[in-house]
C-alpha atoms as a PDB file:
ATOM      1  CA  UNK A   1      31.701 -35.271 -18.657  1.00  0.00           C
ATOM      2  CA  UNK A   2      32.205 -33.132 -15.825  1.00  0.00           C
ATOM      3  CA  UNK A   3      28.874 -32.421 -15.592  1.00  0.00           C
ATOM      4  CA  UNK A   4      27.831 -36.371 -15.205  1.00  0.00           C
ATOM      5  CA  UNK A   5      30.075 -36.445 -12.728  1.00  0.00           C
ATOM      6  CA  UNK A   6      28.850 -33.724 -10.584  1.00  0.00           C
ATOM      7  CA  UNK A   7      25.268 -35.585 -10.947  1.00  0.00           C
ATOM      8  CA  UNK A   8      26.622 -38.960  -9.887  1.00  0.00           C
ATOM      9  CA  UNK A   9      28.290 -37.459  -7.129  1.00  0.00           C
ATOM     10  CA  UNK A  10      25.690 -35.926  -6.173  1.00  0.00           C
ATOM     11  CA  UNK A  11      23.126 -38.682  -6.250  1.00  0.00           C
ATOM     12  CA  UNK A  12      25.388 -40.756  -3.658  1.00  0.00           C
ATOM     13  CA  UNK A  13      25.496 -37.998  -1.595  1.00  0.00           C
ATOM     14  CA  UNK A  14      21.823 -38.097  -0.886  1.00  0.00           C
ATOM     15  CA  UNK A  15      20.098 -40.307   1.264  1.00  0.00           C
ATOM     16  CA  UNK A  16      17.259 -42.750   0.434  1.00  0.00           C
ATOM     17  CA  UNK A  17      14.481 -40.070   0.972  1.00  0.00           C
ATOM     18  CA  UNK A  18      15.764 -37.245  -0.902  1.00  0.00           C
ATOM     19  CA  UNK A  19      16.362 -39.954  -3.758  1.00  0.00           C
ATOM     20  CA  UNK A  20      13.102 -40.736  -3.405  1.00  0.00           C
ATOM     21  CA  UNK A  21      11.549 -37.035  -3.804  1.00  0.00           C
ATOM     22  CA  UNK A  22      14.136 -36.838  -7.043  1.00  0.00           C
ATOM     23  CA  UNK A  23      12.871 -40.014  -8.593  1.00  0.00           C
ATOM     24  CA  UNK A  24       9.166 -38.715  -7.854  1.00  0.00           C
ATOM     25  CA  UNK A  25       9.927 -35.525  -9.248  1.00  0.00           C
ATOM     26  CA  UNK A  26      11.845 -36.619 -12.785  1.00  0.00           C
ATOM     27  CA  UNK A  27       8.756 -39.086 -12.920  1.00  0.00           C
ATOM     28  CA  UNK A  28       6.225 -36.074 -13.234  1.00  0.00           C
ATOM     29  CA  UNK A  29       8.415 -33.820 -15.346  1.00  0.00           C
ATOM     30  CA  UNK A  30       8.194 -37.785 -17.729  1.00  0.00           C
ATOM     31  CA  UNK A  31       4.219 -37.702 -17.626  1.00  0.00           C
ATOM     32  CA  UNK A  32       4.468 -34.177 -19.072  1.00  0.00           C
ATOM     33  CA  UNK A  33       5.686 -35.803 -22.277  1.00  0.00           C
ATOM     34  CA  UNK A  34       3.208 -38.719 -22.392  1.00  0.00           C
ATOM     35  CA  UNK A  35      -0.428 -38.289 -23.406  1.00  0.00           C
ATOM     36  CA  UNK A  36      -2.659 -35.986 -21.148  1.00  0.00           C
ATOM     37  CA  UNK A  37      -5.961 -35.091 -23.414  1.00  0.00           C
ATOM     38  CA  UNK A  38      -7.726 -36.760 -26.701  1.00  0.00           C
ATOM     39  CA  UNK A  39      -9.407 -33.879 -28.929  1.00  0.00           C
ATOM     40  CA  UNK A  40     -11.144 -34.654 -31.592  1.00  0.00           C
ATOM     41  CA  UNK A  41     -11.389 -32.327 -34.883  1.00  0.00           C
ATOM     42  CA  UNK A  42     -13.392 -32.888 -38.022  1.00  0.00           C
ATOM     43  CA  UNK A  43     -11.178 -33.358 -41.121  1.00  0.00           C
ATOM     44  CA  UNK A  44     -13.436 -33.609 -44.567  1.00  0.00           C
ATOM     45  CA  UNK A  45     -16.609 -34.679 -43.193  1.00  0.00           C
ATOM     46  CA  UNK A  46     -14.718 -37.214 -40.798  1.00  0.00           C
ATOM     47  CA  UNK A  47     -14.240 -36.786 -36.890  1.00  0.00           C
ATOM     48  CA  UNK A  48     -11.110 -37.386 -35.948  1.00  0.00           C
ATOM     49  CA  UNK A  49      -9.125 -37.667 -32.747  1.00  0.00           C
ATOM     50  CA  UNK A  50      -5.624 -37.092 -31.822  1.00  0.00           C
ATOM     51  CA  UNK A  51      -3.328 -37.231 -28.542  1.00  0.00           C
ATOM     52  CA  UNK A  52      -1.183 -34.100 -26.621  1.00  0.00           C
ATOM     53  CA  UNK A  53       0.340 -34.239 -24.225  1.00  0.00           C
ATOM     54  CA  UNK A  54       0.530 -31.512 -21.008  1.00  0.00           C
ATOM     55  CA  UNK A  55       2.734 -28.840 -23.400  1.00  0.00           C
ATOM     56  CA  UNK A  56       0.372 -29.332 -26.482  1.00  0.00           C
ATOM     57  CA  UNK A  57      -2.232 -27.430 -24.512  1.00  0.00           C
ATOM     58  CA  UNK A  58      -0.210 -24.657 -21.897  1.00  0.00           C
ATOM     59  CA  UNK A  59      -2.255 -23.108 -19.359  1.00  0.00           C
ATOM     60  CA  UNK A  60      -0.936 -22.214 -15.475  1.00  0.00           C
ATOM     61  CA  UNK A  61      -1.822 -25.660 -14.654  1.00  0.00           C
ATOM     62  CA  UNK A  62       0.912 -27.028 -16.329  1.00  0.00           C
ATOM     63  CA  UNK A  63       3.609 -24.367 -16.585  1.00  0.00           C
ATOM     64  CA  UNK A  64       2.858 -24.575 -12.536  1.00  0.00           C
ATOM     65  CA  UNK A  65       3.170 -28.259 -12.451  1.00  0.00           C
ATOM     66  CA  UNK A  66       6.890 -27.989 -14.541  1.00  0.00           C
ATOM     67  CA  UNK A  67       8.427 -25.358 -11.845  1.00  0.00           C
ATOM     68  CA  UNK A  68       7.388 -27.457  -8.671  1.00  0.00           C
ATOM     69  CA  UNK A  69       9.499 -30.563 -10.356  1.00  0.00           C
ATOM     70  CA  UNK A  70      12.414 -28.806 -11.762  1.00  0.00           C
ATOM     71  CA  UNK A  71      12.522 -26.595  -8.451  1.00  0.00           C
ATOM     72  CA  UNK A  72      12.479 -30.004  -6.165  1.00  0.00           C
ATOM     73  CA  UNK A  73      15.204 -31.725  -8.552  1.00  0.00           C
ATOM     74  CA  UNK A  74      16.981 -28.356  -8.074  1.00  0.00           C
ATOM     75  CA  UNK A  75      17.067 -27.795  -4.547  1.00  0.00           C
ATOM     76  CA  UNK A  76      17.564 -31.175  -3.444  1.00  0.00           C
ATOM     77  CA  UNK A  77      20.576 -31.430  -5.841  1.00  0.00           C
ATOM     78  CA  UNK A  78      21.984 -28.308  -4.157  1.00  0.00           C
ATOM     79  CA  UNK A  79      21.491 -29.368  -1.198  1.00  0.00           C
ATOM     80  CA  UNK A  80      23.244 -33.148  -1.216  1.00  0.00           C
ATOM     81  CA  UNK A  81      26.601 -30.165  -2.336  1.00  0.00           C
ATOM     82  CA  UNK A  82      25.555 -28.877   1.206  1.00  0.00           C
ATOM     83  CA  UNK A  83      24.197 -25.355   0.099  1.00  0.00           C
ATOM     84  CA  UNK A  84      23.454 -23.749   3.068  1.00  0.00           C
ATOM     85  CA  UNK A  85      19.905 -22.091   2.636  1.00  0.00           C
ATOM     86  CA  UNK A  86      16.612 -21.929   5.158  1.00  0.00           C
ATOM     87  CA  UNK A  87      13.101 -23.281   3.512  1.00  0.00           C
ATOM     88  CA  UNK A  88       9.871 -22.392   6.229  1.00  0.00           C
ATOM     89  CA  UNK A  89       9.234 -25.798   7.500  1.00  0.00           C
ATOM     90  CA  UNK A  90      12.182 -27.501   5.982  1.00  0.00           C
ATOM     91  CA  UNK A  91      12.752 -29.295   3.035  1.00  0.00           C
ATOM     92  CA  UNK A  92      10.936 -32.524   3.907  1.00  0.00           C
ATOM     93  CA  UNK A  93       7.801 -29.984   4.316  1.00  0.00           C
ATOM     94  CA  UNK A  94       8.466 -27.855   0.960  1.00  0.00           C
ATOM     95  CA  UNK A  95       8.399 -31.079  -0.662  1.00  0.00           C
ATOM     96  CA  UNK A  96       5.644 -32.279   0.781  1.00  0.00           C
ATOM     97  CA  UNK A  97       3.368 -28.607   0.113  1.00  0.00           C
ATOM     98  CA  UNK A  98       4.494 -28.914  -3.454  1.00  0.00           C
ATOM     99  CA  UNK A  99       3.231 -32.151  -4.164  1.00  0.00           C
ATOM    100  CA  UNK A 100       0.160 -31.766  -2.654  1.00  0.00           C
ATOM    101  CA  UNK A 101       0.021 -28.661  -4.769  1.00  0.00           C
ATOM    102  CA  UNK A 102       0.510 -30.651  -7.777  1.00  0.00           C
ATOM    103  CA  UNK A 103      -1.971 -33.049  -7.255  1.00  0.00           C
ATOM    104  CA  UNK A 104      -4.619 -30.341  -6.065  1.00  0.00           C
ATOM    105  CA  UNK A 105      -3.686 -28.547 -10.043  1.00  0.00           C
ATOM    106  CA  UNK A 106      -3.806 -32.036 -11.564  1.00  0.00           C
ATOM    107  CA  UNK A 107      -7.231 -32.459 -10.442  1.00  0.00           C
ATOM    108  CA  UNK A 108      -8.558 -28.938 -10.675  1.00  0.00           C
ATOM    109  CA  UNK A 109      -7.381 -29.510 -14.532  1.00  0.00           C
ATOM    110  CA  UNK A 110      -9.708 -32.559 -14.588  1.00  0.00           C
ATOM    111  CA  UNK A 111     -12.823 -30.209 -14.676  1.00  0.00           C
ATOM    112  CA  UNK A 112     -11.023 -27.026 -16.897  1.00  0.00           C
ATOM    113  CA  UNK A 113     -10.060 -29.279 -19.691  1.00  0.00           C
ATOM    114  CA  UNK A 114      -8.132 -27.313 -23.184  1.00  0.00           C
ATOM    115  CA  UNK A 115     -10.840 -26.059 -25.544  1.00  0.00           C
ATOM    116  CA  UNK A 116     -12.334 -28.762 -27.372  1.00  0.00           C
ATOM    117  CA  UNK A 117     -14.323 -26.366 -29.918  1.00  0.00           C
ATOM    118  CA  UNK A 118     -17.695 -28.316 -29.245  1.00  0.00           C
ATOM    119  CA  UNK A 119     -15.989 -31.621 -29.154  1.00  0.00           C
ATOM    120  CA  UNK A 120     -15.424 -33.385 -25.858  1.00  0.00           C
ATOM    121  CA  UNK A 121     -12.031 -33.674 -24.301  1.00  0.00           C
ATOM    122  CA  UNK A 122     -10.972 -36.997 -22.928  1.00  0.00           C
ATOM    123  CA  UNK A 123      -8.202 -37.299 -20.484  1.00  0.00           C
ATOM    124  CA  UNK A 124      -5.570 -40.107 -21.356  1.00  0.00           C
ATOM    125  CA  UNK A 125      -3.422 -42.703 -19.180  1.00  0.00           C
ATOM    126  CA  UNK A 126      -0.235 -39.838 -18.846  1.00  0.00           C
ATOM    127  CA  UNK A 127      -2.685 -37.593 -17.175  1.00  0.00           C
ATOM    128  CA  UNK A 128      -3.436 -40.561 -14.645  1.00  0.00           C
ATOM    129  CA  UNK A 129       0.551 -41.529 -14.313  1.00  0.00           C
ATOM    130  CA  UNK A 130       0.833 -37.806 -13.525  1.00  0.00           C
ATOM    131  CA  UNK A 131      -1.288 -37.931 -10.724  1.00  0.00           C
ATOM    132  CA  UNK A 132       0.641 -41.229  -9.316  1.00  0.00           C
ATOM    133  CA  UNK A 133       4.079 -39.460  -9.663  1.00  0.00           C
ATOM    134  CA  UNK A 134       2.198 -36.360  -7.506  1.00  0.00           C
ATOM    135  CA  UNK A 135       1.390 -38.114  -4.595  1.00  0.00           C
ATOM    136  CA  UNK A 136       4.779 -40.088  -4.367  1.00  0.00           C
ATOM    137  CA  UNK A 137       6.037 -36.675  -4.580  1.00  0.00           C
ATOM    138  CA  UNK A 138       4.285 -35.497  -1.816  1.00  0.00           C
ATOM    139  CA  UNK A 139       4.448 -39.110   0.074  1.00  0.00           C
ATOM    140  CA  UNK A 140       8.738 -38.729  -0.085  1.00  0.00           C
ATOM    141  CA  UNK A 141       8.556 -34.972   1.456  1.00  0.00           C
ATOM    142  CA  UNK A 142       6.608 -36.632   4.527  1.00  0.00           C
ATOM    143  CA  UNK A 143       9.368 -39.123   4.590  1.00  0.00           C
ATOM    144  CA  UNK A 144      11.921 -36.226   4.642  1.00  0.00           C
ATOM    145  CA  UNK A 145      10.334 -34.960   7.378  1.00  0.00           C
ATOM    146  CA  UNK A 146      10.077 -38.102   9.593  1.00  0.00           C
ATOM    147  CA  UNK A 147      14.023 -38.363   9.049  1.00  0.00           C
ATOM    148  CA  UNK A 148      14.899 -35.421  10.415  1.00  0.00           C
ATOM    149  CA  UNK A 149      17.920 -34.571   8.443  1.00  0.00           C
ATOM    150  CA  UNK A 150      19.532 -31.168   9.880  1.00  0.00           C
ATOM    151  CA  UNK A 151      20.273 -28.295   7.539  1.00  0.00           C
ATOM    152  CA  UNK A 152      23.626 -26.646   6.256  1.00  0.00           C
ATOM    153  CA  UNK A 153      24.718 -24.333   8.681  1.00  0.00           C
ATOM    154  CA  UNK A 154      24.387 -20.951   7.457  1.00  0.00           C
ATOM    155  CA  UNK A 155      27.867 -19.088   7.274  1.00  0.00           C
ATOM    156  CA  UNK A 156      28.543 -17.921  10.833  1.00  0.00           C
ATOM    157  CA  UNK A 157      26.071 -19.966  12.323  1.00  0.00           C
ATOM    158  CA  UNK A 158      26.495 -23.157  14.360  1.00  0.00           C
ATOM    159  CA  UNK A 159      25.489 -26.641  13.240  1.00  0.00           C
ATOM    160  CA  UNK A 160      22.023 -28.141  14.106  1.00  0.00           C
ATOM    161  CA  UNK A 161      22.764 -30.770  15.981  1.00  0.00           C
ATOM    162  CA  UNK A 162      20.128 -33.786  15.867  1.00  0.00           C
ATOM    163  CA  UNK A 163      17.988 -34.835  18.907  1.00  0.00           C
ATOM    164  CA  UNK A 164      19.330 -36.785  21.549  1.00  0.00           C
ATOM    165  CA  UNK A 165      18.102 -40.329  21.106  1.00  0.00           C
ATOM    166  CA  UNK A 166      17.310 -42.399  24.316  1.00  0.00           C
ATOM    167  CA  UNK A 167      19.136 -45.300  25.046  1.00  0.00           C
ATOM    168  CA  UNK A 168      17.290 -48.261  26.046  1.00  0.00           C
ATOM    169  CA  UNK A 169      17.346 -49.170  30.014  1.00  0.00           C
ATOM    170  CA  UNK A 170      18.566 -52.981  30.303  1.00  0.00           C
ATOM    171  CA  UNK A 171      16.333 -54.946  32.257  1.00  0.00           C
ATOM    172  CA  UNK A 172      16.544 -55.830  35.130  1.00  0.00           C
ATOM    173  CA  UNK A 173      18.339 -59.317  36.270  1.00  0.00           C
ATOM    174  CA  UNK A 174      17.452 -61.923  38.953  1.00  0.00           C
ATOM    175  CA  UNK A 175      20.531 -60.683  40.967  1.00  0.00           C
ATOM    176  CA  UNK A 176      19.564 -56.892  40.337  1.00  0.00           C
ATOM    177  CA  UNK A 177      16.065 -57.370  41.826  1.00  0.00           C
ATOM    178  CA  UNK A 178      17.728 -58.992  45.095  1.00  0.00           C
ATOM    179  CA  UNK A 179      19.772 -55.754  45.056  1.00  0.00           C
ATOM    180  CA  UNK A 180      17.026 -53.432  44.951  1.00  0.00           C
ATOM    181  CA  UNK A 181      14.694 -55.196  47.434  1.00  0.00           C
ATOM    182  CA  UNK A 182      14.315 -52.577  50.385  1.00  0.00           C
ATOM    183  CA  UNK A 183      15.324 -54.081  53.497  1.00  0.00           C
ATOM    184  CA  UNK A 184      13.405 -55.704  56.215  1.00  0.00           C
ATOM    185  CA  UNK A 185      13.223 -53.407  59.497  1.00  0.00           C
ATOM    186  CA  UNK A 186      15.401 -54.794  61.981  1.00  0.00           C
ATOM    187  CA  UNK A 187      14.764 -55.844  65.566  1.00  0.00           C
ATOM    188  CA  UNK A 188      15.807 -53.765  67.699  1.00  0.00           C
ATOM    189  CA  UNK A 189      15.764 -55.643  70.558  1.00  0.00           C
ATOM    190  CA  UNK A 190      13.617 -52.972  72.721  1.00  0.00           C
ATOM    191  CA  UNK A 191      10.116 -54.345  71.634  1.00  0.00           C
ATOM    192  CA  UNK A 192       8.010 -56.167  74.804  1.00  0.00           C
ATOM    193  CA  UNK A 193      10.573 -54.195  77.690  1.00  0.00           C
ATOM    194  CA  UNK A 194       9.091 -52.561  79.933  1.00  0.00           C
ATOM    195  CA  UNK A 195      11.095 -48.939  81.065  1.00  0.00           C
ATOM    196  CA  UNK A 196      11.310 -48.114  84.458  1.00  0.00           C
ATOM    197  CA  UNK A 197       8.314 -45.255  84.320  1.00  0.00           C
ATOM    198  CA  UNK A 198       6.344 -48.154  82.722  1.00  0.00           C
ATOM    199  CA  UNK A 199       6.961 -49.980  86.163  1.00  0.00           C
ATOM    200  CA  UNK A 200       5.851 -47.316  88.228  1.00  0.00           C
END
């Protein structure tokens, strides 16, 4: 119970992008369960095919494909309990990297398929989903990025503080234009007089 707790907490504490990179994430560790190849086998004479899903057929592919997700979930849990830890780029580009990673394994595995013993391997609709839940991965770490979210200070270190945002200049009024119309030259009075030198 305390556990659930900790999780619901912990979900609030996020904001909509790093909810976003969770839900992405969960999503692909889902797919892993669904149906990801067709292999057919002979059984008395009879071809036969059957379903597996991405841990019915392990390679580095999908062992890979597992860590990224459950290291996402992971960090971004930690860090909504603001743990205080530096990622090169930041976490809106870690995310990012590892979904793009994902989907470059996803598709790599669409051309080194599991052994199909002289049978063809088809790829089935989990494989696909897979793919989506990939690039919304990757799509939420951009959207970390744009939001520009500062990091846990370290211990002993000061806060990041966020950058200064302009404030919009009001503009300018009827009576404010009157205000900041130079001035006329004025007449001094000594145009068209002749001096006494002048005169002479």
């Amino acid at each position: 119970m305390r556990f659930l707790t900790r999780i619901v907490g912990d979900w609030r504490a996020m904001n909509g992008e790093q909810r976003l990179a969770v839900v992405a994430a969960v999503a692909l560790l889902v797919t892993m369960f669904l149906p990801w190849y067709s292999l057919q086998n002979v059984n008395r004479g009879a071809i036969t095919s059957q379903t597996i899903n991405a841990f019915g057929d392990v390679s580095f592919v999908e062992a890979a494909v597992f860590l990224v997700a459950v290291g996402v979930i992971f960090m971004l849990f930690a860090r909504s309990e603001g743990r205080a830890f530096h990622l090169p780029g930041g976490d809106g580009t870690v995310v990012m990297i590892a979904g793009g990673w994902v989907l470059f394994l996803i598709f790599y595995r669409v051309f080194s398929r599991p052994a199909g013993h002289g049978y063809p391997v088809g790829i089935q609709w989990g494989f696909f989903l897979a793919f989506i839940a990939a690039g919304g991965l990757c799509y939420s770490g951009l959207r970390i990025r744009r939001a520009h979210v500062p990091e846990p200070p370290l211990p002993g270190e000061a806060p990041e503080r966020p950058p200064p945002v302009a404030e919009p200049q009001p503009e300018p009024t009827a009576a404010t234009r009157v205000r900041q119309r130079p001035a006329a030259p004025q007449d001094t009075g000594y145009e068209g007089q002749l001096t006494f030198d002048d005169q002479e």
